[in-house]
Protein backbone atom coordinates (compact mmCIF):
# COMPACT_ATOMS: atom_id res chain seq x y z
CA UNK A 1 0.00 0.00 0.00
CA UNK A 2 1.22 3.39 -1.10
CA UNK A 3 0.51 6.85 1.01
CA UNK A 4 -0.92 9.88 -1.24
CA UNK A 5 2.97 11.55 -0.92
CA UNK A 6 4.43 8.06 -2.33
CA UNK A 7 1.88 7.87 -5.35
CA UNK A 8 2.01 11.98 -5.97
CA UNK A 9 6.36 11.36 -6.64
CA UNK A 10 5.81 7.95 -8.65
CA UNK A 11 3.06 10.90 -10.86
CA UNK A 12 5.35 13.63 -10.16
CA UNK A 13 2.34 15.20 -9.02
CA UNK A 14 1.71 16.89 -6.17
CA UNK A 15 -0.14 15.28 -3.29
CA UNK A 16 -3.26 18.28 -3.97
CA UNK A 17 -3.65 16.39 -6.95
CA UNK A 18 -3.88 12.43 -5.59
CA UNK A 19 -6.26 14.32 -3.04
CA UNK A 20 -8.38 15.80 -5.70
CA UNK A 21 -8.56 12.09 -7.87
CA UNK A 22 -9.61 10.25 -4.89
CA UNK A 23 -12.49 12.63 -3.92
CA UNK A 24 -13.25 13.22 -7.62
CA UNK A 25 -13.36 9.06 -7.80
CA UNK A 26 -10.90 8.64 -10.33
CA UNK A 27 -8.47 6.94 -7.81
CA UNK A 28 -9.49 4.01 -5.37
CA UNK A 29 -7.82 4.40 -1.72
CA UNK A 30 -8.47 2.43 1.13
CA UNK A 31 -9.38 4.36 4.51
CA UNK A 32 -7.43 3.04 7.55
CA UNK A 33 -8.05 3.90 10.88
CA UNK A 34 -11.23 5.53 12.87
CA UNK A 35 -12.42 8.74 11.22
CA UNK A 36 -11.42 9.79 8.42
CA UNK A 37 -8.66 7.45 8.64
CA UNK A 38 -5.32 7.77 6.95
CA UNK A 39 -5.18 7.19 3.01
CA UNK A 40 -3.86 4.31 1.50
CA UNK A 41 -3.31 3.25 -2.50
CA UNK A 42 -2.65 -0.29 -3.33
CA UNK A 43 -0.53 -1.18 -6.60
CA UNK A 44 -3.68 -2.73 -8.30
CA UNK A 45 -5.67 0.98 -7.96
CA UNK A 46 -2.78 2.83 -9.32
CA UNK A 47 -2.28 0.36 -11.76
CA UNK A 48 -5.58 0.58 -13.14
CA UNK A 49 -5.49 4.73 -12.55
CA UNK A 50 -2.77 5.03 -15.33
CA UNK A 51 -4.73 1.91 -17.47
CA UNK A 52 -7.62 4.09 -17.64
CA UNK A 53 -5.67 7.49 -18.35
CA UNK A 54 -3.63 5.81 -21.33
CA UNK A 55 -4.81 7.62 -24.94
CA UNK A 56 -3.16 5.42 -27.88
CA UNK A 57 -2.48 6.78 -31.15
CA UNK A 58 -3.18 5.28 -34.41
CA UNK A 59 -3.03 6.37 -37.90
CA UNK A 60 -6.74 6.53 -38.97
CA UNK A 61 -7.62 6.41 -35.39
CA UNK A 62 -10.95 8.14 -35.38
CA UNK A 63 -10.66 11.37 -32.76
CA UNK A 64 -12.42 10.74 -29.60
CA UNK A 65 -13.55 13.62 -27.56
CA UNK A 66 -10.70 13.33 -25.01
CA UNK A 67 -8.31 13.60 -27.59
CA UNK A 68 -9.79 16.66 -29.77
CA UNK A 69 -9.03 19.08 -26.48
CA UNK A 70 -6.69 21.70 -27.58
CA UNK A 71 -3.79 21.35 -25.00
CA UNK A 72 -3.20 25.35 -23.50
CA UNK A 73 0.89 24.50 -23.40
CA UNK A 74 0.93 23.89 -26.94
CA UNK A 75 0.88 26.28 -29.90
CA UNK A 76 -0.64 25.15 -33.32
């Protein structure tokens, strides 16, 4: 099990960020403890996390609606 600091550097991401996946749902944790309990990631969740973020590109690969987004960083 990985703490949010641990998977924010394997992202290189900042732990605002895991924070904002987990409550956003993006990002199964595991809640240990009484209360809110301390945060916890397993391998398998992360795993899946970057699975689910992966775009592939193909020639003739129709456009999808993720992938026409202009990206702000980049001029065209």
């Amino acid at each position: 099990m990985l703490t949010v600091k641990e998977v924010a550097k394997r992202l290189k991401v900042s732990a605002t960020c895991v924070y904002q996946l987990i409550e956003k749902g993006s990002l199964a944790c595991h809640r240990i403890g009484i209360g809110r309990g301390t945060i916890r990631i397993g391998e398998t969740d992360l795993s899946a996390f970057l699975d689910s973020c992966r775009e592939e590109w193909s020639e003739g690969r129709q456009a999808s609606p993720r992938s026409e987004r202009k990206l702000k960083h980049l001029k065209h």
